[in-house]
PDB file of N, CA and C in Angstrom:
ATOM      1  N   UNK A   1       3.755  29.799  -2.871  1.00  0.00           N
ATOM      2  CA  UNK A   1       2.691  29.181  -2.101  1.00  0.00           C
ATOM      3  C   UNK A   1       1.956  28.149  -2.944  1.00  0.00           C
ATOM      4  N   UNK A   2       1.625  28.756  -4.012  1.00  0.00           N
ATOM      5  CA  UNK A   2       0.791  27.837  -5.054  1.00  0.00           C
ATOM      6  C   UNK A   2       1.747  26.831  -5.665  1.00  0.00           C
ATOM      7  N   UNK A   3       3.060  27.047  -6.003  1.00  0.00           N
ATOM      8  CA  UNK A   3       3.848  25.669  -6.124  1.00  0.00           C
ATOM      9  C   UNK A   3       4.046  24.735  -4.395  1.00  0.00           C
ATOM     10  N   UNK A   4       4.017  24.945  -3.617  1.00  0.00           N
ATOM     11  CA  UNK A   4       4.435  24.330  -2.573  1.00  0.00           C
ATOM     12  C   UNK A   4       3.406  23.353  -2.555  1.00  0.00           C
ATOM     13  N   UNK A   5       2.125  24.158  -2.561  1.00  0.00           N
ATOM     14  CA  UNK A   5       0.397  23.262  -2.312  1.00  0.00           C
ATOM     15  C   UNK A   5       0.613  22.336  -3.411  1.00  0.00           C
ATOM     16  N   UNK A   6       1.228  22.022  -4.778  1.00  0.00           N
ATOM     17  CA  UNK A   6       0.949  21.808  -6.306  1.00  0.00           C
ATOM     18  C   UNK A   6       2.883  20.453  -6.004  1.00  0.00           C
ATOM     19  N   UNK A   7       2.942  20.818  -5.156  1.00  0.00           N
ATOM     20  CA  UNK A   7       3.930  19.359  -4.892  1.00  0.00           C
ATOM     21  C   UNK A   7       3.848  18.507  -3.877  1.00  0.00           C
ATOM     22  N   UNK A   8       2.317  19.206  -2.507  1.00  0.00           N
ATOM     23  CA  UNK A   8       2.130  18.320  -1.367  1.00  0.00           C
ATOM     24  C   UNK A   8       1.182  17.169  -2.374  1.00  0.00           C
ATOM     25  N   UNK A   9       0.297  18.083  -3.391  1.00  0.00           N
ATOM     26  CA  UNK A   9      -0.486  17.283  -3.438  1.00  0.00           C
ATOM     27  C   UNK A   9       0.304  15.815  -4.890  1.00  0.00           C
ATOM     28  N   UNK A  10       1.516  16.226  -5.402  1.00  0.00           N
ATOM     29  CA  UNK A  10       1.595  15.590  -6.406  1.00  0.00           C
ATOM     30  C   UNK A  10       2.410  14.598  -5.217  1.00  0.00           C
ATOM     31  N   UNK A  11       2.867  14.882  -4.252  1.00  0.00           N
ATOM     32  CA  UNK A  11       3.515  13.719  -3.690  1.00  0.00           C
ATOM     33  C   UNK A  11       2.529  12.753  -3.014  1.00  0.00           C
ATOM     34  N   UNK A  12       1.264  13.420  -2.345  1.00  0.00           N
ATOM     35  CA  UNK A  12      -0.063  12.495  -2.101  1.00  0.00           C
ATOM     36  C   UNK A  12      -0.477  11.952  -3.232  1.00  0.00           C
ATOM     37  N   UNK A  13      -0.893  12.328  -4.536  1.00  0.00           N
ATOM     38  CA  UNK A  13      -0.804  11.542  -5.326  1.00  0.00           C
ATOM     39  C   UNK A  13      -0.218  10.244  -5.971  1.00  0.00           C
ATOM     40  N   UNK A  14       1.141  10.410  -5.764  1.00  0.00           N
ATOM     41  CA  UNK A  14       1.877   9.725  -5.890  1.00  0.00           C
ATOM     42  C   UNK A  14       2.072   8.322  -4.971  1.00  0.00           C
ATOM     43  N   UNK A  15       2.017   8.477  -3.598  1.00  0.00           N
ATOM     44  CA  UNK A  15       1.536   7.568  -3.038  1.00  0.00           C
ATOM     45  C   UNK A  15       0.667   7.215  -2.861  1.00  0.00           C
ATOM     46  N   UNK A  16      -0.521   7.554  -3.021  1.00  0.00           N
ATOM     47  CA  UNK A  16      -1.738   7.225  -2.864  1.00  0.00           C
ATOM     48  C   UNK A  16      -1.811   5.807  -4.194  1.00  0.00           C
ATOM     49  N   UNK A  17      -1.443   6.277  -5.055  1.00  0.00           N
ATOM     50  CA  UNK A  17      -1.513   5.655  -6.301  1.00  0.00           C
ATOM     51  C   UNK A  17      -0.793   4.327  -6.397  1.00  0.00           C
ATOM     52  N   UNK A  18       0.117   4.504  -5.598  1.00  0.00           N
ATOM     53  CA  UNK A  18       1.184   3.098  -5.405  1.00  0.00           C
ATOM     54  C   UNK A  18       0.625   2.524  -4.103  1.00  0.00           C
ATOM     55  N   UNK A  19       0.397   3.110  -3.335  1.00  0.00           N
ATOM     56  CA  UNK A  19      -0.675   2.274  -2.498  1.00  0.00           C
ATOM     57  C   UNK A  19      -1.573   1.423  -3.039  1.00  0.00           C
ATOM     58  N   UNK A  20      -2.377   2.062  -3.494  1.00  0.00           N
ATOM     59  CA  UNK A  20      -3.519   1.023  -4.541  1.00  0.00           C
ATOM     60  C   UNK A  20      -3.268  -0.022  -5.285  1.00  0.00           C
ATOM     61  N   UNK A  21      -1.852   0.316  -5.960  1.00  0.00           N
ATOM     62  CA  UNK A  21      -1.512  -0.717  -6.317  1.00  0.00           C
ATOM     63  C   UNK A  21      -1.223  -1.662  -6.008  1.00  0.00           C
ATOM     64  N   UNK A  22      -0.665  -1.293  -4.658  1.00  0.00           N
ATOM     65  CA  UNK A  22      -0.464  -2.431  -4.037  1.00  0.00           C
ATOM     66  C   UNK A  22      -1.314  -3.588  -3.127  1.00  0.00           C
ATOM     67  N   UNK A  23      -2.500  -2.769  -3.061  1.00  0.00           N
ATOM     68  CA  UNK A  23      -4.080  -3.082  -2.974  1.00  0.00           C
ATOM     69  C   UNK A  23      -4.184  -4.167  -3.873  1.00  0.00           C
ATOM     70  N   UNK A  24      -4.753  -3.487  -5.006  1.00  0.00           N
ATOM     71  CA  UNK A  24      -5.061  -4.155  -5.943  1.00  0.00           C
ATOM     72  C   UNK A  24      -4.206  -5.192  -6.501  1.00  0.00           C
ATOM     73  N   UNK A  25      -2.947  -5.257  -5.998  1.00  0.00           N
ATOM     74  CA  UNK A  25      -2.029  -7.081  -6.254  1.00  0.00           C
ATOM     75  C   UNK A  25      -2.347  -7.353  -5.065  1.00  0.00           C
ATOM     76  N   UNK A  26      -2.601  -7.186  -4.115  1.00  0.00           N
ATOM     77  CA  UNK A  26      -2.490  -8.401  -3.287  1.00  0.00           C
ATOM     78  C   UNK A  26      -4.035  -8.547  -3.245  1.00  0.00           C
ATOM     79  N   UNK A  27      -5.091  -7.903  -3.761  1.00  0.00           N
ATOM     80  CA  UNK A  27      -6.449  -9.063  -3.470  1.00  0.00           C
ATOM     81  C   UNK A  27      -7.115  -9.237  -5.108  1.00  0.00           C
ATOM     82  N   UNK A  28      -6.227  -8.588  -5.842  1.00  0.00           N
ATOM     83  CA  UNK A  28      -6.645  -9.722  -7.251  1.00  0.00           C
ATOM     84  C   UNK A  28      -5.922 -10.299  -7.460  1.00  0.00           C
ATOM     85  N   UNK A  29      -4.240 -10.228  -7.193  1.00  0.00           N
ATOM     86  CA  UNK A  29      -3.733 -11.348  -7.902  1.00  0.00           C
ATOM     87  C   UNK A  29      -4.078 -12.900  -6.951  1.00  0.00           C
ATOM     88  N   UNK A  30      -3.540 -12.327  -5.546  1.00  0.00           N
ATOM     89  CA  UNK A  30      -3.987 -13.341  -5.078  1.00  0.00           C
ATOM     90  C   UNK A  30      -4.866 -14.332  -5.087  1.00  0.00           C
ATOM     91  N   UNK A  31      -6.222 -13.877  -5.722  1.00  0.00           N
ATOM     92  CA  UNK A  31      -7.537 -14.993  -5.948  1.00  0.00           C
ATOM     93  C   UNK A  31      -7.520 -15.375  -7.614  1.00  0.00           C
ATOM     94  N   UNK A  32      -6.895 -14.561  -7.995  1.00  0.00           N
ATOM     95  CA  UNK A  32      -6.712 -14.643  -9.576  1.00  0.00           C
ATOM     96  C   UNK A  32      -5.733 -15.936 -10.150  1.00  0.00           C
ATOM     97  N   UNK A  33      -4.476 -15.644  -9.119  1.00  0.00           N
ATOM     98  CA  UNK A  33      -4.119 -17.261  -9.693  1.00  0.00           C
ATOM     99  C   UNK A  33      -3.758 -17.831  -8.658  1.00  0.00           C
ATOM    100  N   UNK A  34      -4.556 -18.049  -7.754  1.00  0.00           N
ATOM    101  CA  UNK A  34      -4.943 -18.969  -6.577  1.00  0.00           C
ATOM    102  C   UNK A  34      -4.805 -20.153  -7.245  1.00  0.00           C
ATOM    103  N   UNK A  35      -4.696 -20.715  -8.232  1.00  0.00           N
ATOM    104  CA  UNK A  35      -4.049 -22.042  -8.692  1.00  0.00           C
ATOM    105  C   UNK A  35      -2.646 -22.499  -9.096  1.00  0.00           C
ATOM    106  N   UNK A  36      -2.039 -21.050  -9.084  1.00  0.00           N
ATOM    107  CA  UNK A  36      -0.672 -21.076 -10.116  1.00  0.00           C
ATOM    108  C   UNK A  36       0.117 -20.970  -8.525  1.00  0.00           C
ATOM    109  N   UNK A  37      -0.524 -20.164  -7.736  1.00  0.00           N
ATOM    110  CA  UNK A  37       0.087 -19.700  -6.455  1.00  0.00           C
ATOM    111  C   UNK A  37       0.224 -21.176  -5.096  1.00  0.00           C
ATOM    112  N   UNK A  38      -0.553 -22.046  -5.416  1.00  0.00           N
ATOM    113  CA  UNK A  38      -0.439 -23.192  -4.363  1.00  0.00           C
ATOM    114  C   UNK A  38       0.480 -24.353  -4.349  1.00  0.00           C
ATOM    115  N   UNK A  39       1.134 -23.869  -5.709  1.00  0.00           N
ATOM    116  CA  UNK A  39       2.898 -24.721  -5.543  1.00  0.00           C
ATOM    117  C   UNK A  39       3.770 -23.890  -4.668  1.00  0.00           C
ATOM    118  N   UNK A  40       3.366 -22.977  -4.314  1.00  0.00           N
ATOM    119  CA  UNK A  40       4.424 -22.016  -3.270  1.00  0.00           C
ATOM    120  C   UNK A  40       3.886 -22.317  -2.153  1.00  0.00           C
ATOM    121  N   UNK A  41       4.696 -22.146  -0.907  1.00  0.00           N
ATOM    122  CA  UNK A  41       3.905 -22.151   0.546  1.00  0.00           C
ATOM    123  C   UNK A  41       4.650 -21.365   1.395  1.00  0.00           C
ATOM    124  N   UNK A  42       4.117 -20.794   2.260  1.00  0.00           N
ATOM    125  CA  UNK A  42       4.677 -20.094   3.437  1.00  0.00           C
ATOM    126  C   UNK A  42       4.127 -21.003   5.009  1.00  0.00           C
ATOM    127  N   UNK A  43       5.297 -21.393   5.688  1.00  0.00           N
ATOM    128  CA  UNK A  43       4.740 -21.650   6.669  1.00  0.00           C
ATOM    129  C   UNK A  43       4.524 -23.186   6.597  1.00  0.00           C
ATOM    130  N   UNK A  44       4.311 -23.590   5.554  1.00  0.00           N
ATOM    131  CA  UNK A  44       3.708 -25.117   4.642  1.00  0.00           C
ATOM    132  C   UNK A  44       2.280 -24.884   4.767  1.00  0.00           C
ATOM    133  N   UNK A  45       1.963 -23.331   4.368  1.00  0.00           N
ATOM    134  CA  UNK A  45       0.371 -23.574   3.966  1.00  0.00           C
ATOM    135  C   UNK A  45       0.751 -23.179   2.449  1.00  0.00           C
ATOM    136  N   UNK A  46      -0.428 -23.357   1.500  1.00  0.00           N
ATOM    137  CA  UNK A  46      -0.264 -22.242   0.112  1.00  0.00           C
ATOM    138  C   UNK A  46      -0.596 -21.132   0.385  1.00  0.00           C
ATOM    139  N   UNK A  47       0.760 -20.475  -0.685  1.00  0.00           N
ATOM    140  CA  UNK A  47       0.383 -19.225  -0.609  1.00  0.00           C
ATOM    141  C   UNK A  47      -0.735 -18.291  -0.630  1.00  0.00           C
ATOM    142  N   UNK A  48      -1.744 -18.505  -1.622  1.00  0.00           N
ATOM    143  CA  UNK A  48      -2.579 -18.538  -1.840  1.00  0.00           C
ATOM    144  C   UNK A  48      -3.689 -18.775  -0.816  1.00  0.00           C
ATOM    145  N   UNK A  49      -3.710 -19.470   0.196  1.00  0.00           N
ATOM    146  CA  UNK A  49      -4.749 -19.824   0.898  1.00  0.00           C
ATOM    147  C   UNK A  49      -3.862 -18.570   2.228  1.00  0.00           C
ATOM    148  N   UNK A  50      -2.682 -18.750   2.659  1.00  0.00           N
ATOM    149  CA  UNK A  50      -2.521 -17.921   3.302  1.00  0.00           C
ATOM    150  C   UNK A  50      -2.650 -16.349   3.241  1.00  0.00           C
ATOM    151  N   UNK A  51      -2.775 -16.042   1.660  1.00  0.00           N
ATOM    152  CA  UNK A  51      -2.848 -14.516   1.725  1.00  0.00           C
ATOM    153  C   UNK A  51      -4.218 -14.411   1.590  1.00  0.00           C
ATOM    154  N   UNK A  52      -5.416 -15.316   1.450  1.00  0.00           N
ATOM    155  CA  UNK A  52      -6.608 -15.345   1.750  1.00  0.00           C
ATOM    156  C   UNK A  52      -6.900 -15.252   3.200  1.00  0.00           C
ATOM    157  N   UNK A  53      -6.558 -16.292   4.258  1.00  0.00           N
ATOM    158  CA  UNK A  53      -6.738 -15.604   5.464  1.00  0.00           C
ATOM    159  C   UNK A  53      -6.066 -14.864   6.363  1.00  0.00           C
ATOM    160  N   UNK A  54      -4.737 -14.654   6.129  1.00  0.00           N
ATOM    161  CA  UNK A  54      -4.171 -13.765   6.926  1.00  0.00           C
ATOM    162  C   UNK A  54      -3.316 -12.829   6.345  1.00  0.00           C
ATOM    163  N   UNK A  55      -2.814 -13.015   5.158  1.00  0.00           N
ATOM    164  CA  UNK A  55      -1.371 -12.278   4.678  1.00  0.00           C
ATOM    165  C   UNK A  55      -2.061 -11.133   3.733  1.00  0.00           C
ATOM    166  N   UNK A  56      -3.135 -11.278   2.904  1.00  0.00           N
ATOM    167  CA  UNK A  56      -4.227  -9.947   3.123  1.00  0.00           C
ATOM    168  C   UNK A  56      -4.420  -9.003   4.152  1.00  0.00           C
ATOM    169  N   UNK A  57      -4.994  -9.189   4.937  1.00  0.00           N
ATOM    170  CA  UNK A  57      -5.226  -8.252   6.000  1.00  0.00           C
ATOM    171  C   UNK A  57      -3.977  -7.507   7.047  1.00  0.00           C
ATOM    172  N   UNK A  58      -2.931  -8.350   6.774  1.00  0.00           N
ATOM    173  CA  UNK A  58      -1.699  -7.707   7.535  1.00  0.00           C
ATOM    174  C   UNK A  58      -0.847  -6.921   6.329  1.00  0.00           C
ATOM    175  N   UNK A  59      -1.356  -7.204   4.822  1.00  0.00           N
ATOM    176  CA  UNK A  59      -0.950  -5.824   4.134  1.00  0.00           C
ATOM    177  C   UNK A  59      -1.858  -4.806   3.948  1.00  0.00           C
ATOM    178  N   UNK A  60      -3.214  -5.107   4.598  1.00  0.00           N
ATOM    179  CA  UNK A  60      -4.044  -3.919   4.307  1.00  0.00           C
ATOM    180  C   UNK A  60      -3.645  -3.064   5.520  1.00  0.00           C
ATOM    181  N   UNK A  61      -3.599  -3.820   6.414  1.00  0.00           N
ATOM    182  CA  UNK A  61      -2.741  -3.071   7.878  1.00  0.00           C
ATOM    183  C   UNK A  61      -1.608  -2.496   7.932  1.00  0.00           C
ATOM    184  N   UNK A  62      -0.609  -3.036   6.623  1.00  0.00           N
ATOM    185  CA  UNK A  62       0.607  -2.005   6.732  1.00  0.00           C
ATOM    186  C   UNK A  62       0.397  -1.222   5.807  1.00  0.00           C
ATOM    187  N   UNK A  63      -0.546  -1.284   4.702  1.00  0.00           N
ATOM    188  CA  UNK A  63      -0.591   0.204   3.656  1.00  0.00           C
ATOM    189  C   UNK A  63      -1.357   1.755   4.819  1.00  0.00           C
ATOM    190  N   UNK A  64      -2.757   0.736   5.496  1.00  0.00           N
ATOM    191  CA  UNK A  64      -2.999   1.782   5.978  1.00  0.00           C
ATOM    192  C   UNK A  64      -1.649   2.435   7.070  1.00  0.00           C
ATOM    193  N   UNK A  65      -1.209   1.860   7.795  1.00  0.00           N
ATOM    194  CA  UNK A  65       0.052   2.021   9.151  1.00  0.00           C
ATOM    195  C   UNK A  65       1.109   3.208   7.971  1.00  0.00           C
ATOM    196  N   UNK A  66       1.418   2.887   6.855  1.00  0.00           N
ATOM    197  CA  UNK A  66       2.090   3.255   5.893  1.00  0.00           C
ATOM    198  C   UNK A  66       1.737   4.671   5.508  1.00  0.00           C
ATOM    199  N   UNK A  67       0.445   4.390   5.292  1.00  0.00           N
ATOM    200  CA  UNK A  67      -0.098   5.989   4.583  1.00  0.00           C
ATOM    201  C   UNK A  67      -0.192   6.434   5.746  1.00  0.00           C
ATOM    202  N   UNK A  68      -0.648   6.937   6.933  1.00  0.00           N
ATOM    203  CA  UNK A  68      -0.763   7.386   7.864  1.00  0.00           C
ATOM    204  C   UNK A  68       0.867   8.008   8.381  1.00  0.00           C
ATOM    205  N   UNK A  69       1.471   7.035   8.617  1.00  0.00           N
ATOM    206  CA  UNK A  69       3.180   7.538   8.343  1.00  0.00           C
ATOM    207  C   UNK A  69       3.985   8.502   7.476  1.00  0.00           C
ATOM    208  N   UNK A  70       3.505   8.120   6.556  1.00  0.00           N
ATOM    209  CA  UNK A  70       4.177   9.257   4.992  1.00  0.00           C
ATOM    210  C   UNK A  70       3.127  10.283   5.034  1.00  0.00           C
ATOM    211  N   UNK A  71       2.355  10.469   5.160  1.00  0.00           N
ATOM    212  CA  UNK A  71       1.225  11.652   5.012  1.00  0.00           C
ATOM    213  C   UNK A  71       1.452  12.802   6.222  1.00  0.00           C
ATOM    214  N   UNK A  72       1.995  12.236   7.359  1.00  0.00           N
ATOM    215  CA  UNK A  72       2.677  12.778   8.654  1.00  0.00           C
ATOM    216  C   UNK A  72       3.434  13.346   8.141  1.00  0.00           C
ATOM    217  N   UNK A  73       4.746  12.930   7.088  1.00  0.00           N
ATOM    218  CA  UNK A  73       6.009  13.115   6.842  1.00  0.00           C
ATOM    219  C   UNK A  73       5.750  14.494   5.903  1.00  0.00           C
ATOM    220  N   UNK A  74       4.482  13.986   4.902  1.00  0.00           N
ATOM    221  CA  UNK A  74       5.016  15.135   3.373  1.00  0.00           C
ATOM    222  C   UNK A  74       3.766  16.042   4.204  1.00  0.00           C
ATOM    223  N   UNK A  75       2.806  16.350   4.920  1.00  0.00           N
ATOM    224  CA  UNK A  75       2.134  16.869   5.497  1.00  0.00           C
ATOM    225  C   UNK A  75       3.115  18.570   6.767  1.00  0.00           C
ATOM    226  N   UNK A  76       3.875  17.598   7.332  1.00  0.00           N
ATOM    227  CA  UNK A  76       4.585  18.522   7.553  1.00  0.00           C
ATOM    228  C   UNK A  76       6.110  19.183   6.649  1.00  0.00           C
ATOM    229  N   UNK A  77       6.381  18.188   6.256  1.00  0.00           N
ATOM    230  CA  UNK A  77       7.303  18.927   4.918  1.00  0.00           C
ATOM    231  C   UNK A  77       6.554  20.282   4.234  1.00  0.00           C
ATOM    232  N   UNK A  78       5.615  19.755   4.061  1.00  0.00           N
ATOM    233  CA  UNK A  78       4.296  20.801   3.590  1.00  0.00           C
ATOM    234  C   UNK A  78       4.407  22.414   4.190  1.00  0.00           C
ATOM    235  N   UNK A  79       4.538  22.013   5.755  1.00  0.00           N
ATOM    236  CA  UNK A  79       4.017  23.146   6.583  1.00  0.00           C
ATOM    237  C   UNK A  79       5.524  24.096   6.706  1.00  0.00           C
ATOM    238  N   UNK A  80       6.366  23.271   6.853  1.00  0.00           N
ATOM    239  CA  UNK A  80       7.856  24.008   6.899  1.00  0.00           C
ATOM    240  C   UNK A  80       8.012  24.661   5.774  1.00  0.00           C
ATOM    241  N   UNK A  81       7.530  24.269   4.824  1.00  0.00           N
ATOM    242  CA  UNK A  81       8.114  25.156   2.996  1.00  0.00           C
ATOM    243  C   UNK A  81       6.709  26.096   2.836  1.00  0.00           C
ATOM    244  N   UNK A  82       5.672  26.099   3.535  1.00  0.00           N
ATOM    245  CA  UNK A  82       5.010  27.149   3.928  1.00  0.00           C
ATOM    246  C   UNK A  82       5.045  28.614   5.329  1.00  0.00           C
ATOM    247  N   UNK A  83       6.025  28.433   5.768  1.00  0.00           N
ATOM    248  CA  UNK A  83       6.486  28.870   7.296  1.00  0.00           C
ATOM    249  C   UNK A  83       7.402  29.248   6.734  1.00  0.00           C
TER     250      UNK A  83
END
């Protein structure tokens, strides 16, 4: 029982943690080298200006869509190796 609880939570950990990371590149790197980034373009905007107004918020929308998904998954994985 106490190993089962001691691998839901190391696998929430685990994503949780790579989530963030992936947080944390897309809204520091993005403003961070918002100068190095505007020889690239998507769309023919810069990159940079696009992950400022839109390409931000549609990865904060798929980490959350994401965690909500996998947490379903190891949540009930959880409940079956407890049952």
């Amino acid at each position: 029982m106490a190993d089962a609880r001691e691998r839901h939570w190391l696998r929430t950990r685990k994503m949780t943690l790579w989530l963030l990371g992936v947080w944390l590149t897309t809204s520091f790197c993005a403003v961070f080298f918002a100068r190095e980034l505007t020889g690239l373009s998507i769309f023919g905007w810069p990159v940079s200006f696009y992950l400022a107004a839109q390409g931000a918020s549609l990865v904060y929308l798929a980490i959350i869509g994401l965690y909500a998904w996998r947490m379903r998954r190891i949540d009930s994985a959880a409940l079956e190796e407890n049952s």
